[in-house]
Protein backbone atom coordinates (compact mmCIF):
# COMPACT_ATOMS: atom_id res chain seq x y z
CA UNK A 1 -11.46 18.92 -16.04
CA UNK A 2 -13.28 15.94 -17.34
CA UNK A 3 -10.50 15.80 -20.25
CA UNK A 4 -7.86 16.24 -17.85
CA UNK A 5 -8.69 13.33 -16.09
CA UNK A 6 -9.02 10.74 -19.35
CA UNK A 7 -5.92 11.48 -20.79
CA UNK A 8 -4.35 11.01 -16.69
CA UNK A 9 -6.27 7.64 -16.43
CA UNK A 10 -5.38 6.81 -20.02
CA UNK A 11 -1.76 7.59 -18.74
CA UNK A 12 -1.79 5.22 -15.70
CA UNK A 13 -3.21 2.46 -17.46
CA UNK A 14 -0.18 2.59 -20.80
CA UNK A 15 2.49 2.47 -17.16
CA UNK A 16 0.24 -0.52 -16.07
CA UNK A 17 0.98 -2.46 -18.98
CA UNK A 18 4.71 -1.27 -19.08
CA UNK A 19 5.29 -2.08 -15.24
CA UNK A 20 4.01 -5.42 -15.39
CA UNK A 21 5.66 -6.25 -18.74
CA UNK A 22 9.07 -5.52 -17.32
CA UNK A 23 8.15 -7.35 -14.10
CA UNK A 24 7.28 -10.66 -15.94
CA UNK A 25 10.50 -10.15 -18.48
CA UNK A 26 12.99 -9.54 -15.68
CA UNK A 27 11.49 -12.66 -13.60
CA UNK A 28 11.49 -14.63 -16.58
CA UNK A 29 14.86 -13.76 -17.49
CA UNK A 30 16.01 -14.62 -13.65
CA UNK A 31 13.79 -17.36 -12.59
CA UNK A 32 13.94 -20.91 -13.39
CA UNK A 33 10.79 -22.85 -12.24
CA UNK A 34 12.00 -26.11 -13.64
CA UNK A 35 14.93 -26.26 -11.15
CA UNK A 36 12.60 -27.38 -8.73
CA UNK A 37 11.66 -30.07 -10.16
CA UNK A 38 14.77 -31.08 -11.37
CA UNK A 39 15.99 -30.88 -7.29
CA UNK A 40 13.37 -33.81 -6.45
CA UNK A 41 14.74 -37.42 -5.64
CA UNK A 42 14.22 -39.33 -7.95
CA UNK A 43 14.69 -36.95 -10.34
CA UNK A 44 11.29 -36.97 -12.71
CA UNK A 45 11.64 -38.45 -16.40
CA UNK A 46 12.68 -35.86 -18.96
CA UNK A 47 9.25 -36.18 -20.28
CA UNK A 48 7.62 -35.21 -17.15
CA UNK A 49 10.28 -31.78 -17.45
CA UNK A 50 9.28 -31.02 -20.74
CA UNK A 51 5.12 -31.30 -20.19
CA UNK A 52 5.86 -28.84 -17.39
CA UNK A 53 8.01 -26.86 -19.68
CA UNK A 54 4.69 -26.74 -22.04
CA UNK A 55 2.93 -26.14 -19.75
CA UNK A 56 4.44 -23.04 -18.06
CA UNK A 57 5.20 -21.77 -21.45
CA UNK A 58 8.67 -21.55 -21.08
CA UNK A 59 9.40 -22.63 -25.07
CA UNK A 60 7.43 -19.39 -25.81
CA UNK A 61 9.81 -16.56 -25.95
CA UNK A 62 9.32 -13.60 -23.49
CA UNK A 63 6.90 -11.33 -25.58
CA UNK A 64 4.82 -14.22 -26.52
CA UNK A 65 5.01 -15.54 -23.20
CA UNK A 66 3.65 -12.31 -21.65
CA UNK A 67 0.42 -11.73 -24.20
CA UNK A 68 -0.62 -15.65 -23.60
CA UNK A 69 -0.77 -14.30 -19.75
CA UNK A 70 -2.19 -10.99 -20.60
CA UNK A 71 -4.93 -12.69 -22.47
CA UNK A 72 -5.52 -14.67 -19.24
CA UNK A 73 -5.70 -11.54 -17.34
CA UNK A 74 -8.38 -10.40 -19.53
CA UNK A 75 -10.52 -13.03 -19.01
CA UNK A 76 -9.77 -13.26 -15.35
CA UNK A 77 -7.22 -16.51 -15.60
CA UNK A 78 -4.11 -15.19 -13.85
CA UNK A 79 -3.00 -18.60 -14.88
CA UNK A 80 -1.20 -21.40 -12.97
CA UNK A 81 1.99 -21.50 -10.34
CA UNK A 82 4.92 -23.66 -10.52
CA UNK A 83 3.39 -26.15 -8.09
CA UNK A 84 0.00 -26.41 -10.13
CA UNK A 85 -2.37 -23.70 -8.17
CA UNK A 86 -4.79 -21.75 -9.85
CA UNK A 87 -3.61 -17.95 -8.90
CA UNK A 88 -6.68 -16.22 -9.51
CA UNK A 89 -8.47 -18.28 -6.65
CA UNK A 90 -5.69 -17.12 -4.22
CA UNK A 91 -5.36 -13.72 -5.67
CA UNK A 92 -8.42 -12.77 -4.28
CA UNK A 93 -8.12 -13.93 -0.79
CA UNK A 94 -4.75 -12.05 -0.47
CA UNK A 95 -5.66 -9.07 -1.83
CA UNK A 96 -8.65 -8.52 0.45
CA UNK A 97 -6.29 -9.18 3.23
CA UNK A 98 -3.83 -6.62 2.10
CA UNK A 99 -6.05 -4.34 1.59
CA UNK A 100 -7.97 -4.53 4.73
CA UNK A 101 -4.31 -4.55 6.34
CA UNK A 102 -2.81 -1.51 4.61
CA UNK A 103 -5.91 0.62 3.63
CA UNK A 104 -7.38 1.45 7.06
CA UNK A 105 -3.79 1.95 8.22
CA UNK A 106 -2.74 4.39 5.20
CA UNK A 107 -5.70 6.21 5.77
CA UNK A 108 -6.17 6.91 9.34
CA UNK A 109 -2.28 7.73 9.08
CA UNK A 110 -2.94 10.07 6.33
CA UNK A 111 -5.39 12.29 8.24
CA UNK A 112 -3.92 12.51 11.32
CA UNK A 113 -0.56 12.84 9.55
CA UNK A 114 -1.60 16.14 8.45
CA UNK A 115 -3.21 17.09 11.15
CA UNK A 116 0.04 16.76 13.09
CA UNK A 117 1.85 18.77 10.33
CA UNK A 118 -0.51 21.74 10.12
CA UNK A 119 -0.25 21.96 13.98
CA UNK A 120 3.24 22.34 14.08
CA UNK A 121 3.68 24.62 11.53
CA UNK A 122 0.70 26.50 12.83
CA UNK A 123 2.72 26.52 16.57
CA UNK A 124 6.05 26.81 15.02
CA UNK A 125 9.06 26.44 17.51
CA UNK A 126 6.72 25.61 20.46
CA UNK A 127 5.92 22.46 22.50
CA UNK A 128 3.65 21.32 20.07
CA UNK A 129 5.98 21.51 17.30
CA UNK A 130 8.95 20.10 19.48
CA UNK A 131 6.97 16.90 20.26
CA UNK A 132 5.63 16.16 17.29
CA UNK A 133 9.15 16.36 15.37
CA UNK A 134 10.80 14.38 18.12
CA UNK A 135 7.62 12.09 17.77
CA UNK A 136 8.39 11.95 13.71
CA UNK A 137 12.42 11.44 14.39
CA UNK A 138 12.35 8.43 16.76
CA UNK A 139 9.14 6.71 14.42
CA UNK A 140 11.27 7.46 11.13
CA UNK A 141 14.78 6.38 12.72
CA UNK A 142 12.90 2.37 14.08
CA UNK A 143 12.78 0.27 11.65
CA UNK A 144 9.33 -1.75 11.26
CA UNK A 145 10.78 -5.33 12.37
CA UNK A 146 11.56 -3.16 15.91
CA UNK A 147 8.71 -1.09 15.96
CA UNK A 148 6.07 -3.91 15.24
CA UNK A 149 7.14 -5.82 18.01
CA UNK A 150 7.45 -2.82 20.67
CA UNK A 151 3.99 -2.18 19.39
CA UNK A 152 3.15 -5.87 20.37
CA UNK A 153 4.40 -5.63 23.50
CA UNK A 154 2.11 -2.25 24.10
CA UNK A 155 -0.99 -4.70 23.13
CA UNK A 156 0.23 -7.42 25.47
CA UNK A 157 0.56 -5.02 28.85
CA UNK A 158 -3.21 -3.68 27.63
CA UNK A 159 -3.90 -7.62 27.62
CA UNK A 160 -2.69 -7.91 31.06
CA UNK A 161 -3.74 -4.78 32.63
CA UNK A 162 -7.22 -5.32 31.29
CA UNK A 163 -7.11 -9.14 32.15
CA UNK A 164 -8.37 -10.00 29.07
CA UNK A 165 -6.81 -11.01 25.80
CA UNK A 166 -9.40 -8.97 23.14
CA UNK A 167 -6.51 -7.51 21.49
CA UNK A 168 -4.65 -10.02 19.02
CA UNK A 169 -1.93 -9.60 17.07
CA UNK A 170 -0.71 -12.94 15.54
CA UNK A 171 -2.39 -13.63 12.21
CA UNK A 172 -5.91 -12.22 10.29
CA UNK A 173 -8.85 -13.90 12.44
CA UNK A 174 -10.84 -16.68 11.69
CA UNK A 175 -11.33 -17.10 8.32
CA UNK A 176 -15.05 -18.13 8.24
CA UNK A 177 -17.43 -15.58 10.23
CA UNK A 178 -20.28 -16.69 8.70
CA UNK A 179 -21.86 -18.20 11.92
CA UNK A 180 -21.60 -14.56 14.00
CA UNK A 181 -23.79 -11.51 13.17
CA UNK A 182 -23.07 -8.55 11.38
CA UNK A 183 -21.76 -6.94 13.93
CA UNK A 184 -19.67 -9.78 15.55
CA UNK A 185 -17.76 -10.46 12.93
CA UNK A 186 -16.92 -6.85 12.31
CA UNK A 187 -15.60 -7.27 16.47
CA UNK A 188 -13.74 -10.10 15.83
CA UNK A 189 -11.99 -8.55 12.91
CA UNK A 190 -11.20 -5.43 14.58
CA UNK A 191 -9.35 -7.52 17.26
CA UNK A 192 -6.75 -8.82 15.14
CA UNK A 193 -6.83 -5.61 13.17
CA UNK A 194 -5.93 -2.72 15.39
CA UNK A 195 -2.47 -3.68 16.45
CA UNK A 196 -0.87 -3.84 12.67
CA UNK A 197 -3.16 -0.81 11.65
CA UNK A 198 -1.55 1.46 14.92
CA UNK A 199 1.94 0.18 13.64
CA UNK A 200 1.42 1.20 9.87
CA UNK A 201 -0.31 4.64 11.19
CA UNK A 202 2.54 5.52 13.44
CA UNK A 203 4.98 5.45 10.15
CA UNK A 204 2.75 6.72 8.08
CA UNK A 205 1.63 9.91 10.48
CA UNK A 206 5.64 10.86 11.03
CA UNK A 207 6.50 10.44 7.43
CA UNK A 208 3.56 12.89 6.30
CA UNK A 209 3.47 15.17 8.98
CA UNK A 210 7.63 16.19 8.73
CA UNK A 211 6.06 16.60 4.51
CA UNK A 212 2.79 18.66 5.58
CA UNK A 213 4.80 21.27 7.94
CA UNK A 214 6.93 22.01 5.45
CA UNK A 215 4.11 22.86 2.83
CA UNK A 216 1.90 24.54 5.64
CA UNK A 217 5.16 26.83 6.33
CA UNK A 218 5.50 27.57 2.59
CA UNK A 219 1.98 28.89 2.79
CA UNK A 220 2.04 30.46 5.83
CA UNK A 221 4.54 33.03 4.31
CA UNK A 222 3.21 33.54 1.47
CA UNK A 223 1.61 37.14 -0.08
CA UNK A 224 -1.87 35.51 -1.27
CA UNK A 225 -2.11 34.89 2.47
CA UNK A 226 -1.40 38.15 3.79
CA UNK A 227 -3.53 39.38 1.31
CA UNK A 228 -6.25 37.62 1.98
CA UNK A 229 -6.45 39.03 5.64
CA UNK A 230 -5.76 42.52 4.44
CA UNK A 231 -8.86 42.45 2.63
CA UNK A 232 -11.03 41.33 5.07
CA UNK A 233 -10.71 37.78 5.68
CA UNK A 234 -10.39 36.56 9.76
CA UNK A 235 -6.79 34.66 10.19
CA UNK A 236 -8.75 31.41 10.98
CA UNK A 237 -10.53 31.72 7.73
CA UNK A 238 -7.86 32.91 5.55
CA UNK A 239 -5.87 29.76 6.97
CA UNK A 240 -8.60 27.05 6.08
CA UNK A 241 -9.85 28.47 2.77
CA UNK A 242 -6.58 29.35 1.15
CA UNK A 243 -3.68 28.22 2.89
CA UNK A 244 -4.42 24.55 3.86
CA UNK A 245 -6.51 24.19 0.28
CA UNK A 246 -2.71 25.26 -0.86
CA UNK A 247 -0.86 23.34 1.17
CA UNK A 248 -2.28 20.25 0.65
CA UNK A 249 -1.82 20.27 -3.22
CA UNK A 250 1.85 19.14 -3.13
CA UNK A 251 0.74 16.47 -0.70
CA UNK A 252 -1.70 14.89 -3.06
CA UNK A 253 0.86 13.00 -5.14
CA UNK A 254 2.69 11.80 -2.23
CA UNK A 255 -0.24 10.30 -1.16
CA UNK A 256 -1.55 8.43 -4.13
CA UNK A 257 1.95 6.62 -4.87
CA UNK A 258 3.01 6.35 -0.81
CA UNK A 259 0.25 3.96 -1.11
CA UNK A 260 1.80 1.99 -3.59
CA UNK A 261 5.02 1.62 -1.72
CA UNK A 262 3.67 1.11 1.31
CA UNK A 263 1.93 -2.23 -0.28
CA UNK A 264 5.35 -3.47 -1.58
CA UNK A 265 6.94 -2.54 1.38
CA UNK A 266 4.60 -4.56 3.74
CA UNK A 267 6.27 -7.52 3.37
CA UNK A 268 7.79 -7.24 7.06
CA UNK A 269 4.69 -6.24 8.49
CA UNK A 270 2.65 -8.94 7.24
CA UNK A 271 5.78 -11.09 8.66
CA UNK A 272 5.65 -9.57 12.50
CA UNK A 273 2.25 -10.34 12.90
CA UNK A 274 1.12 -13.18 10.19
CA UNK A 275 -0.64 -11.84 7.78
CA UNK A 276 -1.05 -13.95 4.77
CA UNK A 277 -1.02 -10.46 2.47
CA UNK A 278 0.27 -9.51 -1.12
CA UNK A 279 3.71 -9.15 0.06
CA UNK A 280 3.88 -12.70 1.65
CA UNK A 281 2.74 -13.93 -1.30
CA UNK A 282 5.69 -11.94 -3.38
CA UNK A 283 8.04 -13.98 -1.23
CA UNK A 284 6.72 -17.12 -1.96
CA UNK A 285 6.58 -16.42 -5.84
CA UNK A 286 10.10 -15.35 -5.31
CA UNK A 287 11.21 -18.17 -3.36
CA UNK A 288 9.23 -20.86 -6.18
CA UNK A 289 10.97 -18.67 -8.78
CA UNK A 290 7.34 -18.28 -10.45
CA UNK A 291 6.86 -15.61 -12.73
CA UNK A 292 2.88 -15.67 -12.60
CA UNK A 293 3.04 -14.66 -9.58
CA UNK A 294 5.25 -11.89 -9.00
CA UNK A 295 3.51 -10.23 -12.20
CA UNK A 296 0.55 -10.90 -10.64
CA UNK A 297 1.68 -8.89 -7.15
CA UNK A 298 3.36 -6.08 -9.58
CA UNK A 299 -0.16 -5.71 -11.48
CA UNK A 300 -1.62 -4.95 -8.14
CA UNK A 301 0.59 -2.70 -6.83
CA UNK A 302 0.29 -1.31 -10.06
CA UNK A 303 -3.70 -1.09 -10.05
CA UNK A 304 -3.31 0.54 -6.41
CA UNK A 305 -1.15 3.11 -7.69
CA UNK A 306 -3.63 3.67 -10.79
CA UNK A 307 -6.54 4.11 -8.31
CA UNK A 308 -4.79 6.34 -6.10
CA UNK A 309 -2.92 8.35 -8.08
CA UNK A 310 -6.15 8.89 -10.35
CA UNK A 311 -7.82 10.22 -7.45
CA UNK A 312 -4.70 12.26 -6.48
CA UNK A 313 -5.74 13.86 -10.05
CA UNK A 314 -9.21 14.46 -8.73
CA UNK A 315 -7.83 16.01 -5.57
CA UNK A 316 -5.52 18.29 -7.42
CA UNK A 317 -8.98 19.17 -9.94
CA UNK A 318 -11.23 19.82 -6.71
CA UNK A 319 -7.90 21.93 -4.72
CA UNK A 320 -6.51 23.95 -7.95
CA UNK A 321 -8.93 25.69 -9.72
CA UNK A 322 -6.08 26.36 -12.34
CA UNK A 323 -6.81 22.71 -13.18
CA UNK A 324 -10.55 22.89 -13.28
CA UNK A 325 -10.17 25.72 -16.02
């Protein structure tokens, strides 16, 4: 198992490298930071053009360009942008925001994603079932820019029913908490947090749940199951230690790179409700046609994916026992 698990992490890490090489060669191919600068009135001397040209290593070609970064990375120097900010100072902030952004959301949609889908496959063709794929139809079929906002509005009536205004749902929160407690600071986060979080768990529980009933019906049918009973076991404990343990391997993968996506994907969601996240951040590189930047974002999402799908490889170790041998 142990071995298993190396060579997977020792896998992840060689696509790592490749993703964020062909990130930072196809931006460099595309982008062209100097254009910028060429755009201001008065235009800058030619020598001005040429120490930014230096200085952004653009006289470097591509490969060289991307190891003088990489050795950056390795010391923790993400290097500069276009407009002369160091990245690693901002990387930091932006990723925690992300993070607190899309992992609480992810998860709490994960869970009750497959709770959803092991009920209705456990009540096929019932009410349960009925709801919770009409549920999973109308959340898949809104886009986020229209659910985000209807979610918004939800927040707002709770505002004014409640006559209060504890739920917020324009930007992160303050930025320094330092002068409340422990626990008021976690409150005052969770105000600004539980709006975005309900909109990325909404998505996230009808996309895995329509996945998990499928798998939960595979199992349901199968012989191992039937067997199982026939030699003794009660339904209820047949279901839990064979077929969910079975159902959920197929799951685990979707899991560890949904993540991923869902990262690169939040750029509208940090829009709706002003989060200054990872995908923001992509625009803006985008936008200032700076390469640093969007290999920095692709790194992360590709770091994210690592992490997850490595422990996608644990999940599969601790569910299969195949694996474990």
């Amino acid at each position: 198992m142990l071995g298993f698990l190396i060579r997977r992490l020792l896998n992840y890490l060689v696509l790592c490298v490749v993703a964020t090489f062909l990130s930072f060669t196809l931006s460099s191919i595309a982008f062209d930071p100097l254009s910028l600068l060429r755009q201001h009135n008065p235009p800058p001397p030619a020598a001005t053009i040429e120490a930014k040209r230096v200085q952004l290593h653009l006289d470097q070609p591509i490969p060289q360009r991307f190891l003088t970064w990489g050795e950056g990375v390795l010391r923790g120097d993400f290097g500069q942008t276009t407009t002369d900010h160091a990245i690693t100072e901002e990387l930091g902030r932006r990723a925690g925001v992300s993070l607190r952004l899309f992992l609480l959301g992810v998860t709490v949609g994960i869970l009750l994603g497959v709770l959803v889908g092991v009920a209705s496959a456990v009540r096929q063709y019932k009410f349960t079932d009925y709801a919770a794929t009409f549920f999973s139809y109308v959340v898949l079929a809104t886009p986020v820019f229209v659910l985000g906002p209807l979610v918004k509005q939800v927040a707002q009536s709770i505002n004014t029913a409640t006559g209060s205004e504890w739920l917020q749902f324009t930007g992160e929160g303050p930025n320094d908490l330092s002068q409340l407690g422990w626990l008021e600071g976690f409150g005052e986060r969770l105000r600004y947090l539980i709006v975005p979080t309900v909109t990325i768990a909404l998505i996230q529980i009808a996309y895995y749940s329509r996945y998990q009933r499928s798998a939960m019906l595979d199992v349901l049918g199968s012989d191992f199951l039937r067997t199982a009973q026939a030699k003794g076991l009660t339904r209820r404990r047949a279901f839990f230690k064979h077929g969910l343990r079975t159902a959920l391997i197929p799951m685990a993968t979707l899991f560890a790179f949904g993540f991923g996506l869902v990262i690169v994907g939040g750029v509208f969601t940090e829009s709706i409700f002003n989060w200054q996240g990872m995908g923001q951040w992509l625009i803006q590189g985008i936008n200032d046609q700076d390469t640093n930047i969007t290999a920095t974002v692709t790194l992360f999402v590709a770091v994210c994916v690592l992490v997850s799908g490595w422990l996608s490889d644990v999940l599969y170790a601790l569910l299969d026992p195949r694996i474990r041998v």
